[in-house]
N, C-alpha and C. Protein backbone atom coordinates (compact mmCIF):
# COMPACT_ATOMS: atom_id res chain seq x y z
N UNK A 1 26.89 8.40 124.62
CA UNK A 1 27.10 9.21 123.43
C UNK A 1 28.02 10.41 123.68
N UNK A 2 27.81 11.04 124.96
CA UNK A 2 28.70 12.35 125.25
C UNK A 2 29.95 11.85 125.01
N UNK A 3 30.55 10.89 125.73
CA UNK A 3 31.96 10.57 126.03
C UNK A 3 32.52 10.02 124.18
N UNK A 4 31.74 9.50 123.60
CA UNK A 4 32.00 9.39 121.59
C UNK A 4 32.09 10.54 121.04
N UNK A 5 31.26 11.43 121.48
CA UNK A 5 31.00 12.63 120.38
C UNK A 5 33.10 13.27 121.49
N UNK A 6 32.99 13.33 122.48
CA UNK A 6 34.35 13.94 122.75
C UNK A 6 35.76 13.21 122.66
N UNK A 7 35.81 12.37 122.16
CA UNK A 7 36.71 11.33 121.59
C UNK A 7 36.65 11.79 120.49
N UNK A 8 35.68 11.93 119.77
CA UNK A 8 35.96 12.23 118.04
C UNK A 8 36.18 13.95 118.11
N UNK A 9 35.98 14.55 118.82
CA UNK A 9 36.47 16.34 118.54
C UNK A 9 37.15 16.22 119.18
N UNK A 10 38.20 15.32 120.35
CA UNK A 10 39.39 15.57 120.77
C UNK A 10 40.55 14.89 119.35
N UNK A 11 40.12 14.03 118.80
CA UNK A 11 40.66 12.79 117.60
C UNK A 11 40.95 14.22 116.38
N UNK A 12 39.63 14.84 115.96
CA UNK A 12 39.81 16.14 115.31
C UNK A 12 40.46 17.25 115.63
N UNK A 13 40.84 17.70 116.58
CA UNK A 13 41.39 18.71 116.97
C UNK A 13 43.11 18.28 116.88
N UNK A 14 43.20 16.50 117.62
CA UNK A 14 44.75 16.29 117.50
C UNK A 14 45.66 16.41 115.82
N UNK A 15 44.07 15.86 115.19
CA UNK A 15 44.95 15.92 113.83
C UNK A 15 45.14 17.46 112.90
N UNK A 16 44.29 18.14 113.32
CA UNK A 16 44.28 19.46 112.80
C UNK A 16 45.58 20.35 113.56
N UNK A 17 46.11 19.91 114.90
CA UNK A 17 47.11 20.13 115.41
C UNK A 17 48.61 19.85 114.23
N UNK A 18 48.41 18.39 114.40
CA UNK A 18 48.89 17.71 113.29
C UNK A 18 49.78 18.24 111.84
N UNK A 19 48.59 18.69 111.39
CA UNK A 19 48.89 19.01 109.74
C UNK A 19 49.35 20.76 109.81
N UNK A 20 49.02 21.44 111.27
CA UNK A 20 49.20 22.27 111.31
C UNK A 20 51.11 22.31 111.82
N UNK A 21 51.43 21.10 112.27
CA UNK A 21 52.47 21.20 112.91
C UNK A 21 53.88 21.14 111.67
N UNK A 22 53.27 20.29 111.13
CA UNK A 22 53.87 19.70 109.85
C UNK A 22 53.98 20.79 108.51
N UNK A 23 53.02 21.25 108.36
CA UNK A 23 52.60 22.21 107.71
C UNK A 23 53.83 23.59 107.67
N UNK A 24 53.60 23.79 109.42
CA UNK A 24 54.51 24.92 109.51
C UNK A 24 55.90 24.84 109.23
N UNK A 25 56.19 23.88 109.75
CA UNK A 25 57.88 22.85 110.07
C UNK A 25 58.70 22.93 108.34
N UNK A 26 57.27 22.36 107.42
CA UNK A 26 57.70 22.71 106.13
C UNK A 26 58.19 24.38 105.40
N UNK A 27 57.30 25.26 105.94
CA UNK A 27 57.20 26.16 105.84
C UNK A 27 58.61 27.27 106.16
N UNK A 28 58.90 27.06 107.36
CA UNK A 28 60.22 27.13 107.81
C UNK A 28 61.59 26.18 107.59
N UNK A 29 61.55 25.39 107.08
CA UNK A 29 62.64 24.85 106.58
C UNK A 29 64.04 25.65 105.87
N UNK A 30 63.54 26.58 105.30
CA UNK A 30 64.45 27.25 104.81
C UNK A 30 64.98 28.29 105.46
N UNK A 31 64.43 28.70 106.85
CA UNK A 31 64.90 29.72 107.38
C UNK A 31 65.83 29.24 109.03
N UNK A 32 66.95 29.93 108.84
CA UNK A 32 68.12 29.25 109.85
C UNK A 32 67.33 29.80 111.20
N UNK A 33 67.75 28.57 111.99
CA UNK A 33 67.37 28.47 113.19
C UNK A 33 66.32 29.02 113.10
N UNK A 34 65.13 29.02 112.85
CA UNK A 34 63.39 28.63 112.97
C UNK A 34 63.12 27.18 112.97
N UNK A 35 62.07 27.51 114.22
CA UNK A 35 61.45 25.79 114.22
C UNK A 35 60.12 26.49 115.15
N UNK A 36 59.54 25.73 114.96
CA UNK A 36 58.01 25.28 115.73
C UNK A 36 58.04 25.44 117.12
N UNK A 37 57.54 25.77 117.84
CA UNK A 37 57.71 25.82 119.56
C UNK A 37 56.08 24.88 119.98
N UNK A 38 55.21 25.25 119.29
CA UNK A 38 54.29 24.83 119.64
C UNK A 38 53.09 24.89 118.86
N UNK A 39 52.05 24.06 118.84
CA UNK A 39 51.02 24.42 118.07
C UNK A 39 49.70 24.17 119.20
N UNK A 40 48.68 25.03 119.38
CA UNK A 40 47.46 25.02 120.28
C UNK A 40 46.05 25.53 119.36
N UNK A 41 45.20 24.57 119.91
CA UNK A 41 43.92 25.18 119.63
C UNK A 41 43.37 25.73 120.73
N UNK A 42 42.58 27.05 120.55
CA UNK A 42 41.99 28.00 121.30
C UNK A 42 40.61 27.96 120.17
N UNK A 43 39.17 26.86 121.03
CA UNK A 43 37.96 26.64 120.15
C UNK A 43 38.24 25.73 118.99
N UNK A 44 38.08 26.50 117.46
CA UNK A 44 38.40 26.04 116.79
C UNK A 44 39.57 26.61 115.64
N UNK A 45 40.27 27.73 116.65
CA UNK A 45 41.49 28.54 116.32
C UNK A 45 42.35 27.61 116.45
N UNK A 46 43.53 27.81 114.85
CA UNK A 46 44.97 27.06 115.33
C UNK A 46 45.56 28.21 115.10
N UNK A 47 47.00 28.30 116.64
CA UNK A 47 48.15 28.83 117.33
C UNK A 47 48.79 28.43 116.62
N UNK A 48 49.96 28.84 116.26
CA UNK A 48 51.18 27.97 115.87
C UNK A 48 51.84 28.94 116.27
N UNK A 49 53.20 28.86 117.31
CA UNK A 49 53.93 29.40 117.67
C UNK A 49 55.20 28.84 117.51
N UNK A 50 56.01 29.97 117.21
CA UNK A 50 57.07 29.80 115.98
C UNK A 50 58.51 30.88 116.90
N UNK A 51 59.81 30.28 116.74
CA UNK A 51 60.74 30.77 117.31
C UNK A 51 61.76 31.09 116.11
N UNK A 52 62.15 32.63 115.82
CA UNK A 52 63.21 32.47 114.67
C UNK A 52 63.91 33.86 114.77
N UNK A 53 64.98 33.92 114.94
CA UNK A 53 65.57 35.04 114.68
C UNK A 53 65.87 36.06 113.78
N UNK A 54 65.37 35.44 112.56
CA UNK A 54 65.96 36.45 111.70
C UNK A 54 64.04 36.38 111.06
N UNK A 55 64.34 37.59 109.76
CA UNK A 55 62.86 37.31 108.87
C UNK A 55 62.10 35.79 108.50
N UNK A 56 60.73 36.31 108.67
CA UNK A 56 60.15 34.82 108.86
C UNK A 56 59.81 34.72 107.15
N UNK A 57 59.23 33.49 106.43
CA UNK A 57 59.27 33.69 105.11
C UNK A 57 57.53 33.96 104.77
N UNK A 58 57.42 34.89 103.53
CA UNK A 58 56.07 35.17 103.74
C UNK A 58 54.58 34.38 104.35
N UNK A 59 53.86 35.47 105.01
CA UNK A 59 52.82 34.45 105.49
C UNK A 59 52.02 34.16 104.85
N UNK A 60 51.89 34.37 103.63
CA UNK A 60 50.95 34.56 102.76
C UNK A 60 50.89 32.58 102.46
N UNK A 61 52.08 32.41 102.14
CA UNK A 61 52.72 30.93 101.62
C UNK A 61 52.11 30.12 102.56
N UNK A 62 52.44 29.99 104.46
CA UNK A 62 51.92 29.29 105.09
C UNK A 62 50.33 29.29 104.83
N UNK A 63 49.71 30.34 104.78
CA UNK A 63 48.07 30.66 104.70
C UNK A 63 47.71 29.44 103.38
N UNK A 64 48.27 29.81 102.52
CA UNK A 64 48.14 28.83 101.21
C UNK A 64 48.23 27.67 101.04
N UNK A 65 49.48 26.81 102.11
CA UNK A 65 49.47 25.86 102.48
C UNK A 65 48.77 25.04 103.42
N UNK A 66 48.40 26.00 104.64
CA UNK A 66 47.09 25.12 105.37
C UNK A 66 46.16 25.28 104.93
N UNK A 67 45.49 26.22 103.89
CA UNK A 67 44.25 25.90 103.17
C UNK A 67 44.55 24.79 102.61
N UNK A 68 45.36 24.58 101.72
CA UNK A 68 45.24 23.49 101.19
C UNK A 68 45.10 22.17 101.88
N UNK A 69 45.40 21.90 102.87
CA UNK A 69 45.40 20.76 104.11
C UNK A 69 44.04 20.76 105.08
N UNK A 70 43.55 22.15 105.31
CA UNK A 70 42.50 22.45 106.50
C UNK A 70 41.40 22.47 105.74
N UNK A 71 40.54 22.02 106.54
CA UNK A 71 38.60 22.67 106.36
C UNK A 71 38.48 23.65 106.31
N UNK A 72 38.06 24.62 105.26
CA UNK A 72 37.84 25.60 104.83
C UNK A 72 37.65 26.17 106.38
N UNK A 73 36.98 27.94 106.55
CA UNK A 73 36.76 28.25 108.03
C UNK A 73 37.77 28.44 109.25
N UNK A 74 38.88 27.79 109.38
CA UNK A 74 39.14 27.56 110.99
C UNK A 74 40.59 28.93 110.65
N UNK A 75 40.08 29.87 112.00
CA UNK A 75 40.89 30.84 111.79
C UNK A 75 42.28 30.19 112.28
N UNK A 76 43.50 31.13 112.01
CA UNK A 76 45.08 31.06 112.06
C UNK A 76 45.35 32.00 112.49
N UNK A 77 46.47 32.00 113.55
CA UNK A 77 47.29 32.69 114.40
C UNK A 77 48.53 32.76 114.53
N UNK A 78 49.67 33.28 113.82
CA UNK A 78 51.00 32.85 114.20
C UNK A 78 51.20 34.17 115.50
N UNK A 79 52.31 33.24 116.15
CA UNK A 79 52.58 34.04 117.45
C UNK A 79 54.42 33.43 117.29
N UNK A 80 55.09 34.97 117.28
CA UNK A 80 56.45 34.57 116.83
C UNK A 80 57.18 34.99 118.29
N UNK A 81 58.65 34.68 118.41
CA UNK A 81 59.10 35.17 119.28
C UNK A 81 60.87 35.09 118.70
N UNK A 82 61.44 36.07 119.05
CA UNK A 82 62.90 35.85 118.16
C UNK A 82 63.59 34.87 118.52
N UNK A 83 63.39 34.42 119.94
CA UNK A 83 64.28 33.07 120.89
C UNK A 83 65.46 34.11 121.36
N UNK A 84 65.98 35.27 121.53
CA UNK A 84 66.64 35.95 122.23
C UNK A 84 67.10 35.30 123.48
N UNK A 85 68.72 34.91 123.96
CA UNK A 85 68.82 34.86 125.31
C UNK A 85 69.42 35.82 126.27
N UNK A 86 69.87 35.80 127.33
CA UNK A 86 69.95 37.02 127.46
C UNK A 86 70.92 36.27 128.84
N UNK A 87 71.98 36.19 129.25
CA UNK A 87 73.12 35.84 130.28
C UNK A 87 73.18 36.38 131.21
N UNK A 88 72.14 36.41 132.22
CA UNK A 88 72.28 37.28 133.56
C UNK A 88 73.33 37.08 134.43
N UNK A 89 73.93 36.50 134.36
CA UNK A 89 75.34 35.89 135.33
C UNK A 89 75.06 34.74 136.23
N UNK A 90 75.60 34.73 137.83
CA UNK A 90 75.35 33.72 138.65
C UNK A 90 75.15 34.24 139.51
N UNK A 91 74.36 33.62 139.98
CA UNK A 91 73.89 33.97 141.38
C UNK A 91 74.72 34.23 142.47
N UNK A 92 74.90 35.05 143.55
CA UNK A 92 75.24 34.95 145.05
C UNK A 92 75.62 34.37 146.00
């Protein structure tokens, strides 16, 4: 039974990954060069980590949209980063 019951909350967690990935991807569509870097669960927290340089589009919209997709409950986290590079030269 252990090894069923963790097949079906690993099966749940991939798809809540899932709709969360999709979810976001939609979400950002309209904004240049933004995309998805990653999506993680931490418990029953979804990460979605997000790369975009310029303003992200309200969060209010994403929040609205994974309710509509998610089980009521499961907290949200965006974690942004601008994607900045930065040309240190060559080595020695």
């Amino acid at each position: 039974m252990p090894i069923a019951l963790n097949s079906l909350v690993a099966l749940a967690v991939a798809g809540l990954t899932e709709v969360g990935r999709d979810t976001t991807r939609t979400w950002l569509a309209a904004t240049p060069g933004a995309e998805v870097v990653d999506i993680t669960n931490q418990g029953f927290s979804l990460v979605i980590h997000v790369r975009a340089p310029g303003t992200l589009p309200p969060t209010t919209t994403l929040m609205s949209d994974l309710s509509g997709r998610l089980p009521g409950g499961i907290p949200v986290v965006l974690e942004r980063s601008v994607g900045e590079s930065v040309d240190l030269g060559t080595t020695s």
